[in-house]
PDB file of N, CA and C in Angstrom:
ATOM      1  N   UNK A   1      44.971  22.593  94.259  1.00  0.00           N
ATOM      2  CA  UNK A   1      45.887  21.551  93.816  1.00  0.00           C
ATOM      3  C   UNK A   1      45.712  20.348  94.732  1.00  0.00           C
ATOM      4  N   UNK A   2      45.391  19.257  94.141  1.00  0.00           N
ATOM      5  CA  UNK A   2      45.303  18.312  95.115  1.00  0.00           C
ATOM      6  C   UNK A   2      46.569  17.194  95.053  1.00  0.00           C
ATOM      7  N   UNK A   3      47.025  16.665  96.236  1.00  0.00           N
ATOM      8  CA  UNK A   3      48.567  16.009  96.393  1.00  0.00           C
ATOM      9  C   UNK A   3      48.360  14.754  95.745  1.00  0.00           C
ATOM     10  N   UNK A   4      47.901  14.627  94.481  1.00  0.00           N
ATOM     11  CA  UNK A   4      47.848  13.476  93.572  1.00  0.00           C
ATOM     12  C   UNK A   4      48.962  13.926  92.694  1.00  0.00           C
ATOM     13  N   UNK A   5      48.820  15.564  92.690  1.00  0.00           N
ATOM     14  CA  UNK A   5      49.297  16.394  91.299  1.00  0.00           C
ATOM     15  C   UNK A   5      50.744  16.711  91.766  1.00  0.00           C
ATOM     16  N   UNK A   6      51.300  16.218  92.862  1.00  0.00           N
ATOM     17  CA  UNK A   6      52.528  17.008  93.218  1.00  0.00           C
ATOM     18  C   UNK A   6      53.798  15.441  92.330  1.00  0.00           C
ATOM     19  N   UNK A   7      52.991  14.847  91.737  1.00  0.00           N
ATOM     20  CA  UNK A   7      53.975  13.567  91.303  1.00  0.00           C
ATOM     21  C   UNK A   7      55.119  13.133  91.528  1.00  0.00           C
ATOM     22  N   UNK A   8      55.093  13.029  93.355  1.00  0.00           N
ATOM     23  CA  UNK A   8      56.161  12.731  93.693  1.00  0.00           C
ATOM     24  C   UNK A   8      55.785  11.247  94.135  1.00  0.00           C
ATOM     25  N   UNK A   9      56.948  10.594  95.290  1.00  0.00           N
ATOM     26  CA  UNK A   9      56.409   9.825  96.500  1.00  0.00           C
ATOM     27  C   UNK A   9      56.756  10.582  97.405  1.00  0.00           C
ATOM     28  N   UNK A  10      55.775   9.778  98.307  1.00  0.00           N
ATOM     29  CA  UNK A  10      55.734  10.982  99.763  1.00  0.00           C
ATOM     30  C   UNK A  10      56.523  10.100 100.788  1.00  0.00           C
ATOM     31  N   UNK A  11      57.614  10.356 101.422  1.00  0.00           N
ATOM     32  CA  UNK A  11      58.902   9.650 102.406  1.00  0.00           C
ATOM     33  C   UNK A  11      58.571  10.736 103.597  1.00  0.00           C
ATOM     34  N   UNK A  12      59.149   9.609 104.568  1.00  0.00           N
ATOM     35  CA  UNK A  12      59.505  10.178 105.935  1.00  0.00           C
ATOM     36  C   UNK A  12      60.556  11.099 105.611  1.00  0.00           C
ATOM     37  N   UNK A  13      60.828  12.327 106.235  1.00  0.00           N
ATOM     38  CA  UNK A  13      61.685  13.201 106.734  1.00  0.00           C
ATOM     39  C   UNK A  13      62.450  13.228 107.702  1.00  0.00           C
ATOM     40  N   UNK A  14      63.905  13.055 108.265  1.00  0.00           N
ATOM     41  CA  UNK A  14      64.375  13.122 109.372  1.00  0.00           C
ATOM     42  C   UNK A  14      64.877  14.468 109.186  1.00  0.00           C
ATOM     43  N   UNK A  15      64.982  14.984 110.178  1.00  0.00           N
ATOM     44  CA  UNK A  15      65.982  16.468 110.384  1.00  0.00           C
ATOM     45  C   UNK A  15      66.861  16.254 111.838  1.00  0.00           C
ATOM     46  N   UNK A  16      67.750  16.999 111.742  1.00  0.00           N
ATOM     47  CA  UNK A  16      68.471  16.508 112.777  1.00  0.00           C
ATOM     48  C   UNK A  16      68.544  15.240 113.748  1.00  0.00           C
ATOM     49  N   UNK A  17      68.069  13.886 113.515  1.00  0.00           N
ATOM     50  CA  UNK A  17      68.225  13.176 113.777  1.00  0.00           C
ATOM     51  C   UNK A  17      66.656  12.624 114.859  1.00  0.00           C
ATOM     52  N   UNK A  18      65.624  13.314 114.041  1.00  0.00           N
ATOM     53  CA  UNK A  18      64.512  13.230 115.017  1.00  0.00           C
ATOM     54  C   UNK A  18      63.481  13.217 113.562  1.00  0.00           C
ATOM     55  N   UNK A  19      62.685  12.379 113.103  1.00  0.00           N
ATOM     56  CA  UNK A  19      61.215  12.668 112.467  1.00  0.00           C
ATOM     57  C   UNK A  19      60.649  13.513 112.573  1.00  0.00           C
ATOM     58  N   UNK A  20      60.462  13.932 111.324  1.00  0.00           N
ATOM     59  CA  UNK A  20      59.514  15.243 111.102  1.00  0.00           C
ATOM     60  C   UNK A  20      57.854  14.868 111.401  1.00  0.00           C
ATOM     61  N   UNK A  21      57.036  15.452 112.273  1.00  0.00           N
ATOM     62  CA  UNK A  21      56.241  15.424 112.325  1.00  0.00           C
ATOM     63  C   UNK A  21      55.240  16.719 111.429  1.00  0.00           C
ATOM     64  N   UNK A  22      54.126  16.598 110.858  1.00  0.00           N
ATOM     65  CA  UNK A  22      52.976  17.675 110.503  1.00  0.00           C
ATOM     66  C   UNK A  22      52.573  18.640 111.575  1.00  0.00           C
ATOM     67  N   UNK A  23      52.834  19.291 111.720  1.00  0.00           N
ATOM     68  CA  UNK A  23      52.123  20.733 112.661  1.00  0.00           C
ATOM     69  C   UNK A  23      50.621  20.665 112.449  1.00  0.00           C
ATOM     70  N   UNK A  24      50.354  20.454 111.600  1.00  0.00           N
ATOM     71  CA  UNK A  24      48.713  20.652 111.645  1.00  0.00           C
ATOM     72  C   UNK A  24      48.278  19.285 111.781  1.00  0.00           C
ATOM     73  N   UNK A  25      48.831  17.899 111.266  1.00  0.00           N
ATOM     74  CA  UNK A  25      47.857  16.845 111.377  1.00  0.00           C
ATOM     75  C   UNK A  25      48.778  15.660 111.660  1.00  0.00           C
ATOM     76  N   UNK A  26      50.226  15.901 111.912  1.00  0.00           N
ATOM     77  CA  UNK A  26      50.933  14.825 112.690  1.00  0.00           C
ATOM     78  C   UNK A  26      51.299  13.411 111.658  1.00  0.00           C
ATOM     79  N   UNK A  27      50.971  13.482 110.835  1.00  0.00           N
ATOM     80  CA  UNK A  27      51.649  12.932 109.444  1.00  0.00           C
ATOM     81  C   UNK A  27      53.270  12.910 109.163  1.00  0.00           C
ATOM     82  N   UNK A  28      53.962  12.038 108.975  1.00  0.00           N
ATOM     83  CA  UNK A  28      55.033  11.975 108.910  1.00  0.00           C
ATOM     84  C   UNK A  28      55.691  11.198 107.544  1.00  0.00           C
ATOM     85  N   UNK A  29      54.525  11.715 106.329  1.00  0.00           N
ATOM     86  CA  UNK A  29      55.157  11.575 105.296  1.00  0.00           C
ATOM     87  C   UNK A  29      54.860  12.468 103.800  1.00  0.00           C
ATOM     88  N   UNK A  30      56.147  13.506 103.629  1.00  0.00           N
ATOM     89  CA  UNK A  30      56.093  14.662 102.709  1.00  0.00           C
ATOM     90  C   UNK A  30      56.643  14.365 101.506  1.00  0.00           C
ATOM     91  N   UNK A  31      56.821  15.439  99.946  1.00  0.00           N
ATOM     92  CA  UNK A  31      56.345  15.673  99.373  1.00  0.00           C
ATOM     93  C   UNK A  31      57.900  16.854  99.124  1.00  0.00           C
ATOM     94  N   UNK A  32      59.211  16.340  98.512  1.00  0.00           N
ATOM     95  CA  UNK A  32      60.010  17.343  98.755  1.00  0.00           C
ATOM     96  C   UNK A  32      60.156  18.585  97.611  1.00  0.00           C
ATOM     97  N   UNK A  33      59.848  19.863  97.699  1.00  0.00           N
ATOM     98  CA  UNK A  33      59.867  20.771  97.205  1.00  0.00           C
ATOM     99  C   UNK A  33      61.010  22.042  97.308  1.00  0.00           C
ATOM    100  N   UNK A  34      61.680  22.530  96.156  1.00  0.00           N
ATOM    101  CA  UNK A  34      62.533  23.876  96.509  1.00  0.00           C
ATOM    102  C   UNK A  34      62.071  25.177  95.868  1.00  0.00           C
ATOM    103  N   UNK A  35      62.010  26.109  96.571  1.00  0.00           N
ATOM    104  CA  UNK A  35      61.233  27.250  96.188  1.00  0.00           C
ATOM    105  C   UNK A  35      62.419  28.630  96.673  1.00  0.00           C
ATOM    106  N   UNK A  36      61.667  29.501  96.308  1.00  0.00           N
ATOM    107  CA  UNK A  36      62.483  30.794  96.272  1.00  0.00           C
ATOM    108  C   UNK A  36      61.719  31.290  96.983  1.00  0.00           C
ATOM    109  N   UNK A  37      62.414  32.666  97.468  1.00  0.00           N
ATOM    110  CA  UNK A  37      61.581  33.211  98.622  1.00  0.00           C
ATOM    111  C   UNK A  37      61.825  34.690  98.201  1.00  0.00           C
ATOM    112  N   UNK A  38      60.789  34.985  97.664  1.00  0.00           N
ATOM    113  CA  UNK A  38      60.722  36.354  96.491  1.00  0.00           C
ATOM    114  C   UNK A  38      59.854  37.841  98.274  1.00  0.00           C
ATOM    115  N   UNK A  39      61.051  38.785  98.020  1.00  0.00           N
ATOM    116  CA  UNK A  39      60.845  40.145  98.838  1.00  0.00           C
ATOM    117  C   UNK A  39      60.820  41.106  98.281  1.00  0.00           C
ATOM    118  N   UNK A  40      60.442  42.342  98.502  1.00  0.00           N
ATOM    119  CA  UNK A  40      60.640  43.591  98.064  1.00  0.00           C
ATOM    120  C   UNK A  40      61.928  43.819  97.493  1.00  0.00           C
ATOM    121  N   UNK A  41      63.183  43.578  98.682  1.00  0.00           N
ATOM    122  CA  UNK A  41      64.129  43.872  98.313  1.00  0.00           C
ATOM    123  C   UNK A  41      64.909  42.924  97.155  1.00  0.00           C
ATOM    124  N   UNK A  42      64.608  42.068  97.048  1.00  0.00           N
ATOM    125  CA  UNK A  42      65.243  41.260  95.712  1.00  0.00           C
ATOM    126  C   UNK A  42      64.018  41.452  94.586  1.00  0.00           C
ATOM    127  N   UNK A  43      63.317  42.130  94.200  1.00  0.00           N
ATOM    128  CA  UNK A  43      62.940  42.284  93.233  1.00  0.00           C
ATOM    129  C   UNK A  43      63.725  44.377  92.599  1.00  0.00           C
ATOM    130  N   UNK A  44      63.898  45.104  94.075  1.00  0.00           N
ATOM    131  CA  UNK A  44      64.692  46.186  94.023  1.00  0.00           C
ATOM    132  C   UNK A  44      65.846  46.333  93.504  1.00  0.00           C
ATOM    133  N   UNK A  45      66.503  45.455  94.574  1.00  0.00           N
ATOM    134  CA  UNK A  45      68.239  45.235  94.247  1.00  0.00           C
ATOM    135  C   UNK A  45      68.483  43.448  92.987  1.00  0.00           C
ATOM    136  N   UNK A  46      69.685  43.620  92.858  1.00  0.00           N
ATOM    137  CA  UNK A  46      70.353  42.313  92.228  1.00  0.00           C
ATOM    138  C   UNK A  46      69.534  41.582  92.875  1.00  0.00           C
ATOM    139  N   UNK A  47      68.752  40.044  91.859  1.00  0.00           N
ATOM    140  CA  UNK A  47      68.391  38.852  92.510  1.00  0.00           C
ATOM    141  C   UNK A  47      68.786  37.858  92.657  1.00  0.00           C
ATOM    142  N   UNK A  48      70.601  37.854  92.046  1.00  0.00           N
ATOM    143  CA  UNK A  48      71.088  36.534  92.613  1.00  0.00           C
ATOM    144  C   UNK A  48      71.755  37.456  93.883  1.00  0.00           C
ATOM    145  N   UNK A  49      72.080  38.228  94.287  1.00  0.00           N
ATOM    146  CA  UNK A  49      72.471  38.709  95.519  1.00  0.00           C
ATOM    147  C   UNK A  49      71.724  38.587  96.418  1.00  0.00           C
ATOM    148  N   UNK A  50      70.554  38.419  96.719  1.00  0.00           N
ATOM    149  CA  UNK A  50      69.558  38.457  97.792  1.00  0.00           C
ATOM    150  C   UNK A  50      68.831  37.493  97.272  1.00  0.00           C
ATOM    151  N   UNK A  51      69.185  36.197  96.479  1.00  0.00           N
ATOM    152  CA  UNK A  51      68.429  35.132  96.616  1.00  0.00           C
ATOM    153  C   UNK A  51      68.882  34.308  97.545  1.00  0.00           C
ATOM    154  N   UNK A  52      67.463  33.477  97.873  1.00  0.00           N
ATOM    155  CA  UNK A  52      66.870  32.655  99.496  1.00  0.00           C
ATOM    156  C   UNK A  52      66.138  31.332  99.113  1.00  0.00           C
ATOM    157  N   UNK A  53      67.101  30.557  98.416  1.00  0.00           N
ATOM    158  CA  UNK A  53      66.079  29.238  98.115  1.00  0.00           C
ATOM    159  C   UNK A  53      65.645  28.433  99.935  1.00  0.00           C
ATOM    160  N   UNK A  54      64.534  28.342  99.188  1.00  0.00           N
ATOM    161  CA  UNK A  54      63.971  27.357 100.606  1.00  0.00           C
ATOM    162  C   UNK A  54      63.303  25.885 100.519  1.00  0.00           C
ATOM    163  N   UNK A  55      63.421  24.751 100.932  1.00  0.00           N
ATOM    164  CA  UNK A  55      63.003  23.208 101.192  1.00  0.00           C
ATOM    165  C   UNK A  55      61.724  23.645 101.862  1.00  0.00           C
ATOM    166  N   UNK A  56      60.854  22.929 100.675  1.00  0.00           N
ATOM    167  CA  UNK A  56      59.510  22.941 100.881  1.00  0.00           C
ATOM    168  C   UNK A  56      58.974  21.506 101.355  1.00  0.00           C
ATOM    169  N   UNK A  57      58.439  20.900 102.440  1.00  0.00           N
ATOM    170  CA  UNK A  57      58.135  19.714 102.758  1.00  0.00           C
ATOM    171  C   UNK A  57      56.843  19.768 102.944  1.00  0.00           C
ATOM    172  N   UNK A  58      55.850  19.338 101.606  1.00  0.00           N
ATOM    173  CA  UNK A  58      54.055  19.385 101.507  1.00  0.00           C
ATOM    174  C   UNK A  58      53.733  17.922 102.434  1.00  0.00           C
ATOM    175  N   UNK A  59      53.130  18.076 103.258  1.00  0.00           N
ATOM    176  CA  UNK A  59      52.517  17.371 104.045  1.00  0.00           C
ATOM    177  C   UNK A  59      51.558  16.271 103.109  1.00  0.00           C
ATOM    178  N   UNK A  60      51.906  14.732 103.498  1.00  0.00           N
ATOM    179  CA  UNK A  60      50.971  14.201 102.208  1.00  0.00           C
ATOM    180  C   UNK A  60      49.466  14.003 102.797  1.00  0.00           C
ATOM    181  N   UNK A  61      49.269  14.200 104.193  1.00  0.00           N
ATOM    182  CA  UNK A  61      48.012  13.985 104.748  1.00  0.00           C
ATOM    183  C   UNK A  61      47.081  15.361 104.470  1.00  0.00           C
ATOM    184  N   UNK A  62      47.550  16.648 104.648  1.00  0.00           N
ATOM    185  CA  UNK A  62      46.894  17.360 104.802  1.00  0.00           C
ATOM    186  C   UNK A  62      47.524  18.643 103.793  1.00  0.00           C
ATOM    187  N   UNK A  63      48.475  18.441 103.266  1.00  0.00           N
ATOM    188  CA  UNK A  63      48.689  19.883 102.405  1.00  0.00           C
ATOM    189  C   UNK A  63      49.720  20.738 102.750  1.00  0.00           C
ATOM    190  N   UNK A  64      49.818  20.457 104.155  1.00  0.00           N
ATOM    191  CA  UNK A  64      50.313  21.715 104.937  1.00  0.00           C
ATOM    192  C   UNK A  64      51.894  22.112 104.482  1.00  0.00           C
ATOM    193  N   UNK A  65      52.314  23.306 104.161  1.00  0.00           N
ATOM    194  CA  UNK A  65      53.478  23.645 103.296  1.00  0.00           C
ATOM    195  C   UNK A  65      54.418  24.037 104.717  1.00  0.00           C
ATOM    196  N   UNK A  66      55.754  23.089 104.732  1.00  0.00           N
ATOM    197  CA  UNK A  66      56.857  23.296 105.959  1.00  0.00           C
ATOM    198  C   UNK A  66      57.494  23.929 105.280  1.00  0.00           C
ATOM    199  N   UNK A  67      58.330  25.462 105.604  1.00  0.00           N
ATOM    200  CA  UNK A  67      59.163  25.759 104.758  1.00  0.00           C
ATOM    201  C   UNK A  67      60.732  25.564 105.972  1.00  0.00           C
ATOM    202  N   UNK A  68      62.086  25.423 105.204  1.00  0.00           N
ATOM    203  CA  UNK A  68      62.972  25.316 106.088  1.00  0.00           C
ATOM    204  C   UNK A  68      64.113  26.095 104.679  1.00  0.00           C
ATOM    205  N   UNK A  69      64.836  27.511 105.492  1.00  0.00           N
ATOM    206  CA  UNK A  69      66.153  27.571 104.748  1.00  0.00           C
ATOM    207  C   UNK A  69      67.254  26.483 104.410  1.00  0.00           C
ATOM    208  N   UNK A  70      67.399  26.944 103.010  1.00  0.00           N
ATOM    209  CA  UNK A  70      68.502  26.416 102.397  1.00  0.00           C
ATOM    210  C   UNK A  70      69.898  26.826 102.516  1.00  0.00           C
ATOM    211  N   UNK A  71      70.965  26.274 103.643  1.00  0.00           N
ATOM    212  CA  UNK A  71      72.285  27.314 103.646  1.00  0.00           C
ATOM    213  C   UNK A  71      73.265  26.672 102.655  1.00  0.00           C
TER     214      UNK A  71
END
């Protein structure tokens, strides 16, 4: 998938009051995504009981997928 296809715009991120930087390439502008976070046990038990959405922030330089819980 290349980040042409994610049809977003790609914005700075603040988190707690500090810029998000890229872990892999130091880029400081993502790509905001929400995803689920699929386990053994929520496919076992109830899946709205043990569902875990998570903030996906795709790195627009390099790809790189930040994941951060959703409380």
């Amino acid at each position: 998938m290349s980040l042409t296809s994610l049809k977003t715009d790609a914005t700075p991120v603040e988190l707690n009051g500090r810029r998000l930087k890229c872990l892999m390439c130091s880029a400081e502008s993502f790509h905001r995504r929400r995803s689920h976070v699929d386990t053994a046990m929520v496919t076992t038990m109830n899946p709205e009981w043990a569902d875990r959405q998570v903030q996906c922030l795709v790195c627009d330089g390099c790809g790189f997928i930040h994941w951060f819980w959703v409380g």
